[in-house]
C-alpha atoms as a PDB file:
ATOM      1  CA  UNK A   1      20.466  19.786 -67.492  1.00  0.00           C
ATOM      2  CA  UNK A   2      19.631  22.289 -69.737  1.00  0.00           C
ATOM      3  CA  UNK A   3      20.459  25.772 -67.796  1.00  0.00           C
ATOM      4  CA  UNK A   4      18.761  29.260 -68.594  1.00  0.00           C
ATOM      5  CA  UNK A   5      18.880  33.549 -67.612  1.00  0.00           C
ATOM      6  CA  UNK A   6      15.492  34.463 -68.509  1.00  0.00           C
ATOM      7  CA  UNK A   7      13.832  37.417 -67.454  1.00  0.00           C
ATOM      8  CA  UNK A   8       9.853  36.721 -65.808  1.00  0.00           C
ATOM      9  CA  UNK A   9       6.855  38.414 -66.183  1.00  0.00           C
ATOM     10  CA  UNK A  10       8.126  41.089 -63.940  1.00  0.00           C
ATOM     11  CA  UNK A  11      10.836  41.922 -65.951  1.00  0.00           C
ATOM     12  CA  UNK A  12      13.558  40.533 -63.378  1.00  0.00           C
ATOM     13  CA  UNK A  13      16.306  38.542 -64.482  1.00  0.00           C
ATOM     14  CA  UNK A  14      16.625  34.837 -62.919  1.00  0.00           C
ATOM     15  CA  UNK A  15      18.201  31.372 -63.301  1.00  0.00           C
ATOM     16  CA  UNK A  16      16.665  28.049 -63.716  1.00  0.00           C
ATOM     17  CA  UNK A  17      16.379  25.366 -65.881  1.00  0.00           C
ATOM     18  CA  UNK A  18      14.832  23.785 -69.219  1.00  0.00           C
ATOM     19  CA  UNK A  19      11.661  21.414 -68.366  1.00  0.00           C
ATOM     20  CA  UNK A  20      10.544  20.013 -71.439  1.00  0.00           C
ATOM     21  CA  UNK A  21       8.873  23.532 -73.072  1.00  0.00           C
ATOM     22  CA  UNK A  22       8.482  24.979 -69.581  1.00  0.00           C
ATOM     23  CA  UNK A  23      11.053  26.734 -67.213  1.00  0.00           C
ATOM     24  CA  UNK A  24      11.584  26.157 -63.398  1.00  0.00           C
ATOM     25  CA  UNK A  25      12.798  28.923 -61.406  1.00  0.00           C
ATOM     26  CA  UNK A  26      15.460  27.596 -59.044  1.00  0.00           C
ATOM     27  CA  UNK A  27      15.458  30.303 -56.624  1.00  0.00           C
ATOM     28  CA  UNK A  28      11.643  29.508 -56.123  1.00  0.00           C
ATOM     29  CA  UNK A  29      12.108  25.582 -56.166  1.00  0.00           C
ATOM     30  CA  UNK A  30      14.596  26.288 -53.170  1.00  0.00           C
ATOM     31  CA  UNK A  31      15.566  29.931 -51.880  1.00  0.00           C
ATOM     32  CA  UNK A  32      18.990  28.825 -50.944  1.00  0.00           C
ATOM     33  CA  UNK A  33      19.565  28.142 -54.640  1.00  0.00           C
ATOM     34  CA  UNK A  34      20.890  31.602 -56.032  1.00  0.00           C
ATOM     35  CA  UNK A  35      19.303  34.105 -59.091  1.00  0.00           C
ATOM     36  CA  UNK A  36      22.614  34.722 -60.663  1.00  0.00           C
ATOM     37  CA  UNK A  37      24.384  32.184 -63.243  1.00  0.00           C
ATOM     38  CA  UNK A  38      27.725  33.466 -62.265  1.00  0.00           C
ATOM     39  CA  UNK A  39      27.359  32.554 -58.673  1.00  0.00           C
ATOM     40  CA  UNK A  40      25.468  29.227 -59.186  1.00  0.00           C
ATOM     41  CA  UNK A  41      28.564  28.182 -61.306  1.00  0.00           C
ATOM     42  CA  UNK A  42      30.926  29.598 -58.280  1.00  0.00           C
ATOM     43  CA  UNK A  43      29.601  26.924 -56.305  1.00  0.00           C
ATOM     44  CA  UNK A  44      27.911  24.602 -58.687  1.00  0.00           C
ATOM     45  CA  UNK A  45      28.660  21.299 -56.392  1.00  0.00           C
ATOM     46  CA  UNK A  46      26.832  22.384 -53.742  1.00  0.00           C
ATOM     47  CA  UNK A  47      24.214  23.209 -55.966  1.00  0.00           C
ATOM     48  CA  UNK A  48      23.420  20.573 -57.949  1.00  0.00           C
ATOM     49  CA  UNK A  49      23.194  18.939 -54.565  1.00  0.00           C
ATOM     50  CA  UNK A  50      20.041  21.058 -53.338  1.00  0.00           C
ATOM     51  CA  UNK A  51      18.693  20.585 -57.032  1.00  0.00           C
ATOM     52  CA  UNK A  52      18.820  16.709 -56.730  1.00  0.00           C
ATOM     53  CA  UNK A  53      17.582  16.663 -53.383  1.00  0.00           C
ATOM     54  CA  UNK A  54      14.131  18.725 -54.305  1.00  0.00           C
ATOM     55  CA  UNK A  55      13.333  15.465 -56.599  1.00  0.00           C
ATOM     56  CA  UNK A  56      10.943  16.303 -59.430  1.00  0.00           C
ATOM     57  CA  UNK A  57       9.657  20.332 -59.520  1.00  0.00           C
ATOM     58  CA  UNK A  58       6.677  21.785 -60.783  1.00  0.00           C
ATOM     59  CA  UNK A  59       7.596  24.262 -63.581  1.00  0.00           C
ATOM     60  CA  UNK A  60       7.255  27.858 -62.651  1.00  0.00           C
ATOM     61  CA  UNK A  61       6.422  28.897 -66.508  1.00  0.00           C
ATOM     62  CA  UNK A  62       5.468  27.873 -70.089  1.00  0.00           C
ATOM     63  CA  UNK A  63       8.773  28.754 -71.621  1.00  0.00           C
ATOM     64  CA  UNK A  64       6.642  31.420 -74.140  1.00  0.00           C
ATOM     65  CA  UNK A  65       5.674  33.479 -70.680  1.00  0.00           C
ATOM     66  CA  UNK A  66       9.721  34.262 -70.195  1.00  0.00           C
ATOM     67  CA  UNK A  67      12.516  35.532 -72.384  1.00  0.00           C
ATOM     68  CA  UNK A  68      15.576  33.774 -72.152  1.00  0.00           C
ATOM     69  CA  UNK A  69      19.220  35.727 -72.086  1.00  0.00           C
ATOM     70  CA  UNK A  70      22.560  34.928 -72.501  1.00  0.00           C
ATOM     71  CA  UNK A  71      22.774  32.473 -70.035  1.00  0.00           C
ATOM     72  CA  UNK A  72      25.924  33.918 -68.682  1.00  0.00           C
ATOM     73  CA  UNK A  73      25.906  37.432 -69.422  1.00  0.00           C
ATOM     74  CA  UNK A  74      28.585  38.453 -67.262  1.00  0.00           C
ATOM     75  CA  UNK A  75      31.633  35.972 -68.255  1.00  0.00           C
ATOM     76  CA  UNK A  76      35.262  36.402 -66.058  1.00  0.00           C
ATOM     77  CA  UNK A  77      36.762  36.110 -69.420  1.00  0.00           C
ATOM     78  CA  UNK A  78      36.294  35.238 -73.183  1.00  0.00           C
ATOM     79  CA  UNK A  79      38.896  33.437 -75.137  1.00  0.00           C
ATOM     80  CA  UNK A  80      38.229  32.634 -78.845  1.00  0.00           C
ATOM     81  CA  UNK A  81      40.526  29.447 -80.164  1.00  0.00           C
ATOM     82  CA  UNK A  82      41.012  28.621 -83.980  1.00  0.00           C
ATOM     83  CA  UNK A  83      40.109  24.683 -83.923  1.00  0.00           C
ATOM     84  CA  UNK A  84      39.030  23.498 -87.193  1.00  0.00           C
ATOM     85  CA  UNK A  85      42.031  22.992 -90.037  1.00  0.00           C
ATOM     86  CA  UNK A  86      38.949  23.915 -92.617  1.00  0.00           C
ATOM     87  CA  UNK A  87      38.291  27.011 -91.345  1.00  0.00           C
ATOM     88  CA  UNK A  88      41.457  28.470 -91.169  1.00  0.00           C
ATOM     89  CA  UNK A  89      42.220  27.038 -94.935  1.00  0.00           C
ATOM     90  CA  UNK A  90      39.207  28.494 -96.352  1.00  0.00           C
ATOM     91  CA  UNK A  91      39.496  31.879 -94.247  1.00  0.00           C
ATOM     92  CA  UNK A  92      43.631  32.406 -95.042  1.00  0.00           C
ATOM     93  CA  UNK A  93      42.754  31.016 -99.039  1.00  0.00           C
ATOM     94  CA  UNK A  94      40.174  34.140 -98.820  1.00  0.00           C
ATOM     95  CA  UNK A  95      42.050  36.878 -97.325  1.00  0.00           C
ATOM     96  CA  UNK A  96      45.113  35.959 -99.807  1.00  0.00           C
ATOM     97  CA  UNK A  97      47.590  33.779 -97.321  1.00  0.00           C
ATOM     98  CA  UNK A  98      48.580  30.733 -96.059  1.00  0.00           C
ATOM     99  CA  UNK A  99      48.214  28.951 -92.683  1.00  0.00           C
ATOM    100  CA  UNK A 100      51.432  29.360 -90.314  1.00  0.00           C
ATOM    101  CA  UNK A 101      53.218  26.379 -89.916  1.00  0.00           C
ATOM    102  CA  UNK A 102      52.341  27.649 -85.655  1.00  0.00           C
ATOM    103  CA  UNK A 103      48.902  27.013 -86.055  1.00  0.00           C
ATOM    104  CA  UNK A 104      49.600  22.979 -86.350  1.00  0.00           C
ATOM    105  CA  UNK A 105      51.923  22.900 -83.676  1.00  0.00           C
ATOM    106  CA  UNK A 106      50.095  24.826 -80.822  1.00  0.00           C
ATOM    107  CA  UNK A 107      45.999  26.083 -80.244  1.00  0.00           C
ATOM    108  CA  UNK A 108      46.242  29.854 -80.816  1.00  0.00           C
ATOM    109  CA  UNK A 109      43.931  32.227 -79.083  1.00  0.00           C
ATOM    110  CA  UNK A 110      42.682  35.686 -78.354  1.00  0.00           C
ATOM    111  CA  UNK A 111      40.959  37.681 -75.954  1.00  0.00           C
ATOM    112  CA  UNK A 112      37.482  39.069 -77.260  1.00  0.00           C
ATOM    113  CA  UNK A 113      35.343  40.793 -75.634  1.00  0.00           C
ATOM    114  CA  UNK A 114      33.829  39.712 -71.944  1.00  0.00           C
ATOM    115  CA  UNK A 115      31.453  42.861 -71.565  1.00  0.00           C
ATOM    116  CA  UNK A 116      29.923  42.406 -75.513  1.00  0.00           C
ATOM    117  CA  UNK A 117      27.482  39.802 -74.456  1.00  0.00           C
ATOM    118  CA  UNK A 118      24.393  38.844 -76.007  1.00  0.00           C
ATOM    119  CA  UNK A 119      21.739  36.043 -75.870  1.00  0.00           C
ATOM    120  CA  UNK A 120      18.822  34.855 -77.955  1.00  0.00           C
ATOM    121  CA  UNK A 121      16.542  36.908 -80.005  1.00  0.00           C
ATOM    122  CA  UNK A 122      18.725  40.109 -79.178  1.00  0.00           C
ATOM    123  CA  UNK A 123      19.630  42.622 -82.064  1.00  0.00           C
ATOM    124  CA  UNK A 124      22.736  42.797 -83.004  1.00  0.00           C
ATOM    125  CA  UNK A 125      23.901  46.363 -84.713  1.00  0.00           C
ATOM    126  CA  UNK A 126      26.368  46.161 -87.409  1.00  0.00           C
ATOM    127  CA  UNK A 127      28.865  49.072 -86.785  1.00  0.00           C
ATOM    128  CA  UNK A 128      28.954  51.917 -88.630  1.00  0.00           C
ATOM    129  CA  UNK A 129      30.462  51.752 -92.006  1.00  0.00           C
ATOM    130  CA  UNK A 130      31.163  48.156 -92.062  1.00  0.00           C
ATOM    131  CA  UNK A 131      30.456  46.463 -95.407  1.00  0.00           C
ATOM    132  CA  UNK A 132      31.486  42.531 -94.344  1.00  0.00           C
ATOM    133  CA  UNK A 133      29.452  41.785 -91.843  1.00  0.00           C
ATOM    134  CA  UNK A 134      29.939  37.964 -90.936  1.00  0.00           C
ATOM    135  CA  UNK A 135      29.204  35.554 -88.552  1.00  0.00           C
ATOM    136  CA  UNK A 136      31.153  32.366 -87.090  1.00  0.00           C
ATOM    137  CA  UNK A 137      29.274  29.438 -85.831  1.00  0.00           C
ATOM    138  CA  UNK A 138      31.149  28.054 -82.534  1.00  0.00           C
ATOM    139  CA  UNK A 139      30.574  25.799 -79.756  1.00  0.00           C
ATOM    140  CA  UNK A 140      31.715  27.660 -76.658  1.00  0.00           C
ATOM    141  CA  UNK A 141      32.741  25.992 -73.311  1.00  0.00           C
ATOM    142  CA  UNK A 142      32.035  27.325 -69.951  1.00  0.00           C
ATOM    143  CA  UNK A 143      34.713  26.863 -67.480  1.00  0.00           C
ATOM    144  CA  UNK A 144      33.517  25.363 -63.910  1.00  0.00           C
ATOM    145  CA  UNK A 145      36.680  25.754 -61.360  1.00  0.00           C
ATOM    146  CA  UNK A 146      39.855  27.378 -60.708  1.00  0.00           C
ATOM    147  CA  UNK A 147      42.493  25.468 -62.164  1.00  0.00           C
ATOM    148  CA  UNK A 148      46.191  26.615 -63.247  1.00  0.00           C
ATOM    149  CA  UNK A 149      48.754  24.395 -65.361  1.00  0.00           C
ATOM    150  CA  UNK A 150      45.717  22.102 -66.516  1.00  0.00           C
ATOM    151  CA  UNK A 151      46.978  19.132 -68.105  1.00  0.00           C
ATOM    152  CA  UNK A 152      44.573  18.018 -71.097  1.00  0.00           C
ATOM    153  CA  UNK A 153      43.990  14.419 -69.903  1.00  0.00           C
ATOM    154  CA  UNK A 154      42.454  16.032 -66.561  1.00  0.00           C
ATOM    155  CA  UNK A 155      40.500  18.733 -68.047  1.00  0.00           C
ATOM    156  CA  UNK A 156      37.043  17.458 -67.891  1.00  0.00           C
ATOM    157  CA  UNK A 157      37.350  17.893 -63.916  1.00  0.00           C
ATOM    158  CA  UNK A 158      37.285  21.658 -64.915  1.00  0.00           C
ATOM    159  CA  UNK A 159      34.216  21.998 -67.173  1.00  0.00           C
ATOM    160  CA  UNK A 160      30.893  23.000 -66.180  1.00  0.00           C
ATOM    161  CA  UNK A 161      29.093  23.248 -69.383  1.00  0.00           C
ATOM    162  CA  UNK A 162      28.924  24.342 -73.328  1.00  0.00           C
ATOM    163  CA  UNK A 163      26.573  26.890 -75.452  1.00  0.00           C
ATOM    164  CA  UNK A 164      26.471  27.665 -78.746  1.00  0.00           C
ATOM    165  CA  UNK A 165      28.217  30.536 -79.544  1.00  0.00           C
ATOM    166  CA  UNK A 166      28.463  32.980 -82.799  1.00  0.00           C
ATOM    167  CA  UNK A 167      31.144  35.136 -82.940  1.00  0.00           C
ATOM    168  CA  UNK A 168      30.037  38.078 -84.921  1.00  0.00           C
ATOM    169  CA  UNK A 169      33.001  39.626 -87.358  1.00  0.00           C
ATOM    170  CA  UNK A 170      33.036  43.014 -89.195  1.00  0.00           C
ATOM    171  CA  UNK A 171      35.536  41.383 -91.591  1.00  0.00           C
ATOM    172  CA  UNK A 172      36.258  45.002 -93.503  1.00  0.00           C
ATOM    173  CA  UNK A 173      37.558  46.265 -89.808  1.00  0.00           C
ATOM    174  CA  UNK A 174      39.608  43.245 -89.217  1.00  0.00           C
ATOM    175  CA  UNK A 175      40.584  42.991 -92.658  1.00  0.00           C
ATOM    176  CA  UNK A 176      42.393  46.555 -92.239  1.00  0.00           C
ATOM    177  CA  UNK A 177      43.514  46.168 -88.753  1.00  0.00           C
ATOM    178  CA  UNK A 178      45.331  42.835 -89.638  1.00  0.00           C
ATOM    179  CA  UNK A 179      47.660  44.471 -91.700  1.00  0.00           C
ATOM    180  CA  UNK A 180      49.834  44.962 -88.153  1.00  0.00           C
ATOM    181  CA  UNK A 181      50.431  41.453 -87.174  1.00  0.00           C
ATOM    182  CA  UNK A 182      48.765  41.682 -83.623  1.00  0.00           C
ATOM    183  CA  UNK A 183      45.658  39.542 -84.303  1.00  0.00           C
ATOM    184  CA  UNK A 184      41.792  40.614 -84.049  1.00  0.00           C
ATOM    185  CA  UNK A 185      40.656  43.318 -81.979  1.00  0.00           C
ATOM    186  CA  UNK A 186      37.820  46.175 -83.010  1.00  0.00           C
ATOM    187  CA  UNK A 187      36.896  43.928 -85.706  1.00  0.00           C
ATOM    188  CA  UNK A 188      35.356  40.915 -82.941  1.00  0.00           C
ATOM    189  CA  UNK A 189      34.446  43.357 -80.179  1.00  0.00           C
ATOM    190  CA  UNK A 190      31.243  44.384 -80.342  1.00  0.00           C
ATOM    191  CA  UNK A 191      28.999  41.465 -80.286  1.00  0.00           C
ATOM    192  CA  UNK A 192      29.295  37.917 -79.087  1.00  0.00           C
ATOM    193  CA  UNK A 193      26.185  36.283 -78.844  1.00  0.00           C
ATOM    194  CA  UNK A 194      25.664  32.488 -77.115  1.00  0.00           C
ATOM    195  CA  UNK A 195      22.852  30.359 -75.974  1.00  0.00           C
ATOM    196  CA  UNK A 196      19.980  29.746 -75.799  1.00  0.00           C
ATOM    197  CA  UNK A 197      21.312  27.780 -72.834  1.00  0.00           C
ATOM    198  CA  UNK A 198      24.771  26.155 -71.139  1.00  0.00           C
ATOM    199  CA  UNK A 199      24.129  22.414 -71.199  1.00  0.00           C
ATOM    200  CA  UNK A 200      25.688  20.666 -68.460  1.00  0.00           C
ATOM    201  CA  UNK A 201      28.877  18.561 -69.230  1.00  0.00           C
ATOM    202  CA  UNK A 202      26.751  15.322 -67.679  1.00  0.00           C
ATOM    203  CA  UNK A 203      24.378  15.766 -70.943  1.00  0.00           C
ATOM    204  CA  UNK A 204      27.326  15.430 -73.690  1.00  0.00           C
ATOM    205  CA  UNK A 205      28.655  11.933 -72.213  1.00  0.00           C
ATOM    206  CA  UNK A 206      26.453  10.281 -74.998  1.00  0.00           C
ATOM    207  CA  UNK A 207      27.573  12.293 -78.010  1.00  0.00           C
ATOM    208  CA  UNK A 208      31.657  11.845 -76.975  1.00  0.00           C
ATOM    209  CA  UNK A 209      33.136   9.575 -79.771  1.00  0.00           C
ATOM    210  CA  UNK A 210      37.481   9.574 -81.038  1.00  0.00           C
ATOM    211  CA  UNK A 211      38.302   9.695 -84.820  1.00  0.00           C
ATOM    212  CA  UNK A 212      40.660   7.694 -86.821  1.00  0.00           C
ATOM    213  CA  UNK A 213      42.907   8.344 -90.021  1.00  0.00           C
ATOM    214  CA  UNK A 214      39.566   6.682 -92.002  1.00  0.00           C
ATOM    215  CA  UNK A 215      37.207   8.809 -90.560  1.00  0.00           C
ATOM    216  CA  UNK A 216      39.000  12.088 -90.251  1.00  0.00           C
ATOM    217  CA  UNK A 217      38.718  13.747 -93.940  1.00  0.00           C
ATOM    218  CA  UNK A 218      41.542  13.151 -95.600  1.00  0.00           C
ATOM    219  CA  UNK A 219      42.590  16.118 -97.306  1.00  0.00           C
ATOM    220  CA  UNK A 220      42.966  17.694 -92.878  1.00  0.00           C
ATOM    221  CA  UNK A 221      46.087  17.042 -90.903  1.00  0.00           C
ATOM    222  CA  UNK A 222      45.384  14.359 -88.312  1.00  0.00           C
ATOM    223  CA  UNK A 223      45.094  15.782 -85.019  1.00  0.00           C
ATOM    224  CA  UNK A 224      47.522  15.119 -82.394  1.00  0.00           C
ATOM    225  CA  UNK A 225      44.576  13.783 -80.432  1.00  0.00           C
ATOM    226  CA  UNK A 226      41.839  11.850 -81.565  1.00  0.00           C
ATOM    227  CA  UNK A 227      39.959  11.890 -78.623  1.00  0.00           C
ATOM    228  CA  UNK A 228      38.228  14.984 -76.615  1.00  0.00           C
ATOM    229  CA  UNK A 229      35.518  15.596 -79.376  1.00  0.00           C
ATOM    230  CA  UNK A 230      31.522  15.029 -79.806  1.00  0.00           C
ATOM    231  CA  UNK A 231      29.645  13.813 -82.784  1.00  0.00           C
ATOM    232  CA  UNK A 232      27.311  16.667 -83.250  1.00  0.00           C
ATOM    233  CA  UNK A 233      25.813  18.468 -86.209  1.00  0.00           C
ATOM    234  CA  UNK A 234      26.446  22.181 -86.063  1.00  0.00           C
ATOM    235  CA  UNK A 235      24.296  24.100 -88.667  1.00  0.00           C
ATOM    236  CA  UNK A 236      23.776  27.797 -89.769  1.00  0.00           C
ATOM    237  CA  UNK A 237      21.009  29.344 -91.696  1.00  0.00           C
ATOM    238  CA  UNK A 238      20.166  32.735 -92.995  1.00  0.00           C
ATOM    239  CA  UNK A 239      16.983  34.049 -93.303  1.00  0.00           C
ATOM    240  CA  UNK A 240      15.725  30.396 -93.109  1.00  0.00           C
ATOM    241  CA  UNK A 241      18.333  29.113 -96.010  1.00  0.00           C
ATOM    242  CA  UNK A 242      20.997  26.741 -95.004  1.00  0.00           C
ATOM    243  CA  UNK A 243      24.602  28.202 -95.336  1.00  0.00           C
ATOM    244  CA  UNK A 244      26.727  25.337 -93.385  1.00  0.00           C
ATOM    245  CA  UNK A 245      26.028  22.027 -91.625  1.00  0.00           C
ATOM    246  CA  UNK A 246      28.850  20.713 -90.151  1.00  0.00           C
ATOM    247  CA  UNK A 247      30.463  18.246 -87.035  1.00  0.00           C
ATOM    248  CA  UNK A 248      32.122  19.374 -84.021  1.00  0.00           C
ATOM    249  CA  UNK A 249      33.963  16.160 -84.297  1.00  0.00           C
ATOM    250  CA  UNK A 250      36.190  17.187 -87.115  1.00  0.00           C
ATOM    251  CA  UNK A 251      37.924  19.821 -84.678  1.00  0.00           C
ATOM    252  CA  UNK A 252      41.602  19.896 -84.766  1.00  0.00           C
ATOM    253  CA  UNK A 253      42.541  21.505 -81.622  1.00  0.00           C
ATOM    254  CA  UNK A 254      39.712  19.945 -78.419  1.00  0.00           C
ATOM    255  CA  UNK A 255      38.686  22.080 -75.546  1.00  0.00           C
ATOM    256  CA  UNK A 256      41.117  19.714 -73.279  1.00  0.00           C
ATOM    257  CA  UNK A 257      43.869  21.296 -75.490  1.00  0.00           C
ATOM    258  CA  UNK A 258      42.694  24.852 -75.278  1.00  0.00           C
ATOM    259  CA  UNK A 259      42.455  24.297 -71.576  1.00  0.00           C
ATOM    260  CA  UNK A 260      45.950  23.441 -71.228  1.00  0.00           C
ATOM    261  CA  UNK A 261      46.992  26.210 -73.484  1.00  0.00           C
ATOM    262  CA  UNK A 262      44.934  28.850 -71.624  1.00  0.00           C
ATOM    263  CA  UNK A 263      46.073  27.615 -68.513  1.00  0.00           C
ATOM    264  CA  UNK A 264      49.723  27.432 -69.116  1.00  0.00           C
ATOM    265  CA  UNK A 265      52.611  29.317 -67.261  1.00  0.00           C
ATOM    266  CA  UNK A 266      50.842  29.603 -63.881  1.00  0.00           C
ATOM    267  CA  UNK A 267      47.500  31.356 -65.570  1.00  0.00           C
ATOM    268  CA  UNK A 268      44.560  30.444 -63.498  1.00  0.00           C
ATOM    269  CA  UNK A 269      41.686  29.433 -65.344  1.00  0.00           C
ATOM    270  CA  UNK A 270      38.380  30.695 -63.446  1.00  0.00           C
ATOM    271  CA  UNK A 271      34.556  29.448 -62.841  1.00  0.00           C
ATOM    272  CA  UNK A 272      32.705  31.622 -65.097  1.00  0.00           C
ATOM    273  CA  UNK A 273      35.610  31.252 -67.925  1.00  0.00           C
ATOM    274  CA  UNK A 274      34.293  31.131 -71.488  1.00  0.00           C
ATOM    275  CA  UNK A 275      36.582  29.713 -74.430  1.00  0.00           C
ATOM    276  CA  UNK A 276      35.574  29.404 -77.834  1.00  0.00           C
ATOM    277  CA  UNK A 277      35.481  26.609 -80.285  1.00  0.00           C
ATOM    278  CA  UNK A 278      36.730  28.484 -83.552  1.00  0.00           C
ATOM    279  CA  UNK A 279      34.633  28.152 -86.158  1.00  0.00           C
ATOM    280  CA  UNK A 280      33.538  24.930 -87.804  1.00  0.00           C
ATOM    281  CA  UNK A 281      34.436  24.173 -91.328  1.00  0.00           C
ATOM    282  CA  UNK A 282      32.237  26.553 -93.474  1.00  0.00           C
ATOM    283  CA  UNK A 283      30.670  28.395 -90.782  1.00  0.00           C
ATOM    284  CA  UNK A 284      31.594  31.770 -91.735  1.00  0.00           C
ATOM    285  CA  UNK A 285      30.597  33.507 -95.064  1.00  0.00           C
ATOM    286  CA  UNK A 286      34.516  35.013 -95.407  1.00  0.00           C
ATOM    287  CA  UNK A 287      35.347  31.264 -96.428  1.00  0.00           C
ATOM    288  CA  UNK A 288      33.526  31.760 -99.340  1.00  0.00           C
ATOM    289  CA  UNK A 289      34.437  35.221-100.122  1.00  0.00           C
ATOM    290  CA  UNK A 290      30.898  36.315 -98.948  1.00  0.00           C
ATOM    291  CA  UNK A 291      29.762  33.596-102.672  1.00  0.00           C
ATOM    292  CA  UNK A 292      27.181  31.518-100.908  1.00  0.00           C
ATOM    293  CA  UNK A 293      26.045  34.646 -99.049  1.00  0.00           C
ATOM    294  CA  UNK A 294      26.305  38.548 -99.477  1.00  0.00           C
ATOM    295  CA  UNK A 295      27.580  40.419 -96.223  1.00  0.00           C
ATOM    296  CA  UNK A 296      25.129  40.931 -93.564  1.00  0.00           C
ATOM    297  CA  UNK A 297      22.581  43.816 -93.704  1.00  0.00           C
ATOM    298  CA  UNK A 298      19.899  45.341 -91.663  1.00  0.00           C
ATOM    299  CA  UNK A 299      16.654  42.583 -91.129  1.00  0.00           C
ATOM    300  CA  UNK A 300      18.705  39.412 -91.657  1.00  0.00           C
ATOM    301  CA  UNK A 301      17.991  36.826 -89.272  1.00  0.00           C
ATOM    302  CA  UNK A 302      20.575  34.721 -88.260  1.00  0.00           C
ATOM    303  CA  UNK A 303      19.917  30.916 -86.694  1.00  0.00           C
ATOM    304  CA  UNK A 304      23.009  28.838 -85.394  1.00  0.00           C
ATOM    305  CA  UNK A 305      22.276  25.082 -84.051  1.00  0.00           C
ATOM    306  CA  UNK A 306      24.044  22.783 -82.412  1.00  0.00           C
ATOM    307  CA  UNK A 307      22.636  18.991 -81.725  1.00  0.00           C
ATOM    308  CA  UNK A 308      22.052  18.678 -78.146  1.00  0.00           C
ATOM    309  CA  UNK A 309      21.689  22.500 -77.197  1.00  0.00           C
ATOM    310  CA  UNK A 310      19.244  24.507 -79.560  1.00  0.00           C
ATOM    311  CA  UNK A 311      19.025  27.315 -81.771  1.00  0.00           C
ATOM    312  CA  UNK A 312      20.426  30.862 -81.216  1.00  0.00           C
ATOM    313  CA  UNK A 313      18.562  33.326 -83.037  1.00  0.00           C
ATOM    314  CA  UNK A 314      19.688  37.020 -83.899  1.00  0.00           C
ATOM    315  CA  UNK A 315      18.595  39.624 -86.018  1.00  0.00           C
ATOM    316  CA  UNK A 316      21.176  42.531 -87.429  1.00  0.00           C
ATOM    317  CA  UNK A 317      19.717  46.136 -87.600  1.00  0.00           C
END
């Protein structure tokens, strides 16, 4: 199930879900379902119980009468991982360093911004004076129930769903701010777009696959685990040219493992939860030293895809 925030003719903001190209309005199919994403994923189970029950629903709109939002525009929390080996060899080969010997042995994280949430088609302002404006191409996933000390090998019992997710970087800020050896902060916290919708766990069964030493490229580390991951294309484009296509299944770190990093040490993971992918190999323009594309500017449209979800779309003004 494909699962939207859009707001109606009205202008009000509701839930529903993806039919085909039209959009059903839970709350309408059945007024005990709720108008909120963050409480529907509070008590999903019951939920999806009242949504299997109505049997096949009418739509409620063409899916051009409503514009969607971030799907969950009001996230508990927002951790952003490192996953992919590539990415974090192209990025450190770019800013002029080398990957720490940490990043192999445990999924690093940090907390970005919760309240800097934006969805598809929304304009996203490049702060003032930045000159590096980048993007990150991420699959994000959505956490489903309260769980503390979650062991990797149980961690699908916690997930509700995943969205794409670009985590927009004003690389001259965090180039400066770096310098102190605290990690990101003002230079990833004001804009993190996802959607255009949080598919349902149910929906990724099919694309789940495990790599080997032979399919893994061979210049990466093999993971630790070579399970956890999906075979899905993740692609970025730029004012309609391609800048990256890439696979989620070359990941090095898996949302299992970022799970039972987050949730470590007696931290309670909560329904409503977002954690981030990291960015696939290629996805940002830093990895090239902003070669395949200059920084970001005013009127450039930005289009992130990943198989099996759909196509966020933002422009920078």
């Amino acid at each position: 199930m494909k699962l939207i925030t859009f707001q109606n003719k009205t202008g009000e903001s509701r839930i529903g879900w993806l039919q085909d190209n039209a959009v059903v309005d839970m709350n309408l199919a059945d007024s005990k379902l709720p108008t909120e994403m963050l409480t529907f994923i509070d008590n999903h189970e019951d939920n999806f119980k009242i949504i299997k029950a109505l049997g096949d629903v009418k739509p409620h709109y063409a899916l051009d009468e409503v514009k969607l939002l971030a799907p969950l525009p009001n996230p508990r929390s927002f951790r952003d991982y490192i996953g992919f080996e590539q990415h974090m060899l192209n990025a450190s080969k770019s800013f002029g360093h080398t990957v720490g010997a940490a990043w192999y042995e445990i999924p690093i994280f940090y907390f970005t911004n919760h309240q800097a949430i934006y969805g598809p088609e929304d304009k996203i302002l490049r702060p003032d004076t930045e000159t590096k404006l980048d993007i990150e191409l991420e699959m994000a996933v959505i956490i489903g129930k309260k769980g503390k000390d979650i062991k990797a090998e149980n961690a699908d019992d916690y997930i509700f769903g995943y969205t794409v997710f670009n985590d927009w970087t004003a690389r001259a800020i965090q180039k400066h701010e770096m310098t102190v050896p605290l990690g990101p902060h003002k230079g990833k916290d004001f804009a993190n777009a996802i959607g255009p919708c949080i598919v349902t766990k149910d929906e990724f069964e099919k694309y789940r696959c495990s790599i080997s030493r032979e399919s893994h490229p061979e210049h990466l580390a093999m993971p630790k685990s070579t399970d956890g991951r999906f075979d899905i294309k993740m692609t970025s484009k730029i004012n309609g040219e391609t800048i990256c296509e890439g696979n989620y299944k070359t990941v090095h770190w898996n949302f299992p493992q970022m799970m039972e990093r987050a949730s470590e040490n007696n931290v309670n993971l909560m329904p409503g939860d977002i954690l981030g992918s990291g960015t696939v190999g290629w996805g940002s323009l830093i990895e090239n030293n902003f070669s395949v594309h200059r920084p970001l500017e005013p009127g450039d449209v930005v289009e992130l895809e990943i198989e099996g979800i759909g196509i966020l779309r933002n422009t920078v003004v």
